[in-house]
Protein backbone atom coordinates (compact mmCIF):
# COMPACT_ATOMS: atom_id res chain seq x y z
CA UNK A 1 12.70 189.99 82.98
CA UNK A 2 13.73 186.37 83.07
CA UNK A 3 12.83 183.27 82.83
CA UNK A 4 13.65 179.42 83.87
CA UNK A 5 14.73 177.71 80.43
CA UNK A 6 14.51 174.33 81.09
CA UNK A 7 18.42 173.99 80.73
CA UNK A 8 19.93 172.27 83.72
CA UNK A 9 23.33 173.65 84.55
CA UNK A 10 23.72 171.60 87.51
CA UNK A 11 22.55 167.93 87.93
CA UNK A 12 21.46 166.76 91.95
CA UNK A 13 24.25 164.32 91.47
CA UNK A 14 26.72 167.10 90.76
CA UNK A 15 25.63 169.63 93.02
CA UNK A 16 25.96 166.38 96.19
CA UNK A 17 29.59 165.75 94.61
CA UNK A 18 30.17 169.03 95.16
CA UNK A 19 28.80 169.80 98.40
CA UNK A 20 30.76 166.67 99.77
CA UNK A 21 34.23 168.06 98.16
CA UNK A 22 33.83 171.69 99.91
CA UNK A 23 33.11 169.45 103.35
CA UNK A 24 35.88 167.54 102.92
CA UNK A 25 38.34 170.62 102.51
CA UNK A 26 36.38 172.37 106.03
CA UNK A 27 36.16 169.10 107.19
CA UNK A 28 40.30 169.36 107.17
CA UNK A 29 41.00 173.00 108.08
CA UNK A 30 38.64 173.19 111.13
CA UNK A 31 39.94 169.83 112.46
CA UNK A 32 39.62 169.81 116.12
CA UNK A 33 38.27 173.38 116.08
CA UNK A 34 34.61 173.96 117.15
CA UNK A 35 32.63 176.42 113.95
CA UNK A 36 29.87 178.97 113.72
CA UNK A 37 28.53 178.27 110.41
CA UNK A 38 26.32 181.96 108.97
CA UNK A 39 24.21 181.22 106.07
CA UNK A 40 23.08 184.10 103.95
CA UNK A 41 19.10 184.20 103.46
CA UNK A 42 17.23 182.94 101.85
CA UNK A 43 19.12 181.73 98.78
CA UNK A 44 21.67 179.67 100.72
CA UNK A 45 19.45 177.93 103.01
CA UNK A 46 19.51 174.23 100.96
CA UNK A 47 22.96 174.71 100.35
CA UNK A 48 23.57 174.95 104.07
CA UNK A 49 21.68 172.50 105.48
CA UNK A 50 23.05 169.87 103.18
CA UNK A 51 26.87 171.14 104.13
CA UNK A 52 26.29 171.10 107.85
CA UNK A 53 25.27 167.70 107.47
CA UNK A 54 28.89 166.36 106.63
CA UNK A 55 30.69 168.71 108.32
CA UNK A 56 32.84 166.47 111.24
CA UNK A 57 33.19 168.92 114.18
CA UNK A 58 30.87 171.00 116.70
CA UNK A 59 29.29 173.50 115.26
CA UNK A 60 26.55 175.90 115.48
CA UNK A 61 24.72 177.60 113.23
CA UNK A 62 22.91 181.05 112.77
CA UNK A 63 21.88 183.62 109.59
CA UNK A 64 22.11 186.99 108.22
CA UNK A 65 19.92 188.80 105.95
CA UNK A 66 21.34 191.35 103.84
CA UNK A 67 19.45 193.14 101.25
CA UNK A 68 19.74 195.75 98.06
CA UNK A 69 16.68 195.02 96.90
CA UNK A 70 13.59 197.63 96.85
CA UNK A 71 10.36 196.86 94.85
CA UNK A 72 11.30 198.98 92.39
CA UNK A 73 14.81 196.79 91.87
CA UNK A 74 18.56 196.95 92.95
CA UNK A 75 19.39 199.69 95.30
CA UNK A 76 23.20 199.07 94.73
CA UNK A 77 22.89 199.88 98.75
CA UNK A 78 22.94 197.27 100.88
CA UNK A 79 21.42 196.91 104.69
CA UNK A 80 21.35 194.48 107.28
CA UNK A 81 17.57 193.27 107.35
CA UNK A 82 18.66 190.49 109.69
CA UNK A 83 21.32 189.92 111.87
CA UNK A 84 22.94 186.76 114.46
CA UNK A 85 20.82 185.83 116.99
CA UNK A 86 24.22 184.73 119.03
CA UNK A 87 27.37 185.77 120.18
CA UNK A 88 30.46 185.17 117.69
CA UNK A 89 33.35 186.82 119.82
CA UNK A 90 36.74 184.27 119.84
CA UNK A 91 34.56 181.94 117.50
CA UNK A 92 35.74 180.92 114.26
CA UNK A 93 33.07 181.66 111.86
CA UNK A 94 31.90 180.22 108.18
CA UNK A 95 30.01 182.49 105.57
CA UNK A 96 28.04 180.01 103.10
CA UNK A 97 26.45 182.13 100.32
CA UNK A 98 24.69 180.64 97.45
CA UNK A 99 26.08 182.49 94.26
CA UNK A 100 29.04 185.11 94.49
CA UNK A 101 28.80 187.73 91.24
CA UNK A 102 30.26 191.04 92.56
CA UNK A 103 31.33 190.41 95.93
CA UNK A 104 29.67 193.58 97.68
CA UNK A 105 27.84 191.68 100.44
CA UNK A 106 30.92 189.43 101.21
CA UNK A 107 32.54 192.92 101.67
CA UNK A 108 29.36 194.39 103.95
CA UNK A 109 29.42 191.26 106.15
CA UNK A 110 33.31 190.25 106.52
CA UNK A 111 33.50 194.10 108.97
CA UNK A 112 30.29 193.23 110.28
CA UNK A 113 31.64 190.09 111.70
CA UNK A 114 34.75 191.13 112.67
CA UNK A 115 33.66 193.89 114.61
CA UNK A 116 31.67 191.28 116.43
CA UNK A 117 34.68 190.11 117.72
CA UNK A 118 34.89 186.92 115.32
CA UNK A 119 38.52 184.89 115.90
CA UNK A 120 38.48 183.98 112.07
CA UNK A 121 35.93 184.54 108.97
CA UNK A 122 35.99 182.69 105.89
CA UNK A 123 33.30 182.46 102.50
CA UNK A 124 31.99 179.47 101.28
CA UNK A 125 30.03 180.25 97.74
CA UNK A 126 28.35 177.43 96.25
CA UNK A 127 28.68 178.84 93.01
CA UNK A 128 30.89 181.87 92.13
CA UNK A 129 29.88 183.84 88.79
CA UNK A 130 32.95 184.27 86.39
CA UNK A 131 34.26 188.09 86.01
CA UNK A 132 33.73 188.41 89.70
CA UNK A 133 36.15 190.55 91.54
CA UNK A 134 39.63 189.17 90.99
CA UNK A 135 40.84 189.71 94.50
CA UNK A 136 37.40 188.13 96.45
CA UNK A 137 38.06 186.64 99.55
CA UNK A 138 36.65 183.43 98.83
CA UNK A 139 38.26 180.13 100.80
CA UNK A 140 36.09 177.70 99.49
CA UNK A 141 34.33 177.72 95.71
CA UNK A 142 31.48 174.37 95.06
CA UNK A 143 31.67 175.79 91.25
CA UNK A 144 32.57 178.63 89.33
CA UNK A 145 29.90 179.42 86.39
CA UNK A 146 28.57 181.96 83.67
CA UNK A 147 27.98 185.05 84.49
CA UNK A 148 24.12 184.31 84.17
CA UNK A 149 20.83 184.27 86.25
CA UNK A 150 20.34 180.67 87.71
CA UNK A 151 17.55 179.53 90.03
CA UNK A 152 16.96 176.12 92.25
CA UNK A 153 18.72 174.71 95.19
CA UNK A 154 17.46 178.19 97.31
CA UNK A 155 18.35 180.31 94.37
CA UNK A 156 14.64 182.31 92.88
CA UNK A 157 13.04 184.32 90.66
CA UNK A 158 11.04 186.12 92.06
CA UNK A 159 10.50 183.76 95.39
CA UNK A 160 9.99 180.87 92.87
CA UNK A 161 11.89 177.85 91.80
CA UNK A 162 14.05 177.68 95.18
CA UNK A 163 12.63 174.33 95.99
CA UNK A 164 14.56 172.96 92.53
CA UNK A 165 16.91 169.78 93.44
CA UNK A 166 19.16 171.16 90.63
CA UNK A 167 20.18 174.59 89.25
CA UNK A 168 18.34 176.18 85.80
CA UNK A 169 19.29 178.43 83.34
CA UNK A 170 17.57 181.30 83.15
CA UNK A 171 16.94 183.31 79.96
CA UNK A 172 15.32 186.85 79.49
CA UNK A 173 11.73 186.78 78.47
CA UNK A 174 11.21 187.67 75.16
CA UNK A 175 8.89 191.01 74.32
């Protein structure tokens, strides 16, 4: 078990900074290109909302909800709990995730997508967990971190701590 230590990884201010550089870099690959922006629920839900909000071209937006959780823990398998509520064929699309560790839903949703008939597919992580997969297709990276358990800015513990302006430590819980 874990919990939130009171150590702030990242600041509000940092996270914005952030969240305005990865805009700027969409901002200048989808110039004069219309987007379909997919956020991953629940944890990337903040992260999107504040992206979308400086991104400079149309764009619509929709979610997927993929799971490997049971209530007794991680599966390791992963299913589609919910999926787009649109059409994606000949649309370039945009995958924002909130933390990236092992890669293994980037690599359930990028055929998913495709065989939806999706022009183009790229992954936005807010944050990407050190030691993750060397050869993860990730086009845009806010900031890579520790290989620990965070929570805030849509990121829980248990459902808690996702309304956090900033993003906590978390340490295990002591016996």
């Amino acid at each position: 078990m874990f919990q939130p230590s009171g150590e702030t990884l990242l600041s509000e201010a940092e996270i914005s900074s952030g969240v305005a550089r990865l805009a700027q870099a969409i901002n200048q690959d989808y110039l004069g290109k219309e987007l379909v922006v997919i956020g991953v629920l629940k944890g990337s839900v903040l992260f999107m909302a504040d992206l979308i909000r400086r991104l400079r071209m149309p764009l619509r937006c929709d979610f997927l909800r993929i799971s490997s959780y049971t209530r007794e823990g991680t599966s390791g398998d992963l299913r589609l709990e919910f999926d787009l509520t649109q059409p994606i064929a000949g649309q370039h699309v945009l995958v924002l995730e909130d933390v990236v560790d092992t890669g293994k839903t980037l690599q359930f949703i990028l055929p998913h997508l495709l065989s939806k008939g999706a022009a183009s597919v790229r992954f936005c992580s807010l944050l990407k967990k050190r030691g993750s997969p060397a050869g993860l297709a990730l086009d845009y990276i806010g900031f890579e971190i520790q290989d620990e358990y965070v929570v805030g800015y849509g990121m829980d513990l248990d459902g808690l701590y996702r309304n956090l302006p900033w993003i906590e430590l978390c340490r295990p819980t002591k016996p």
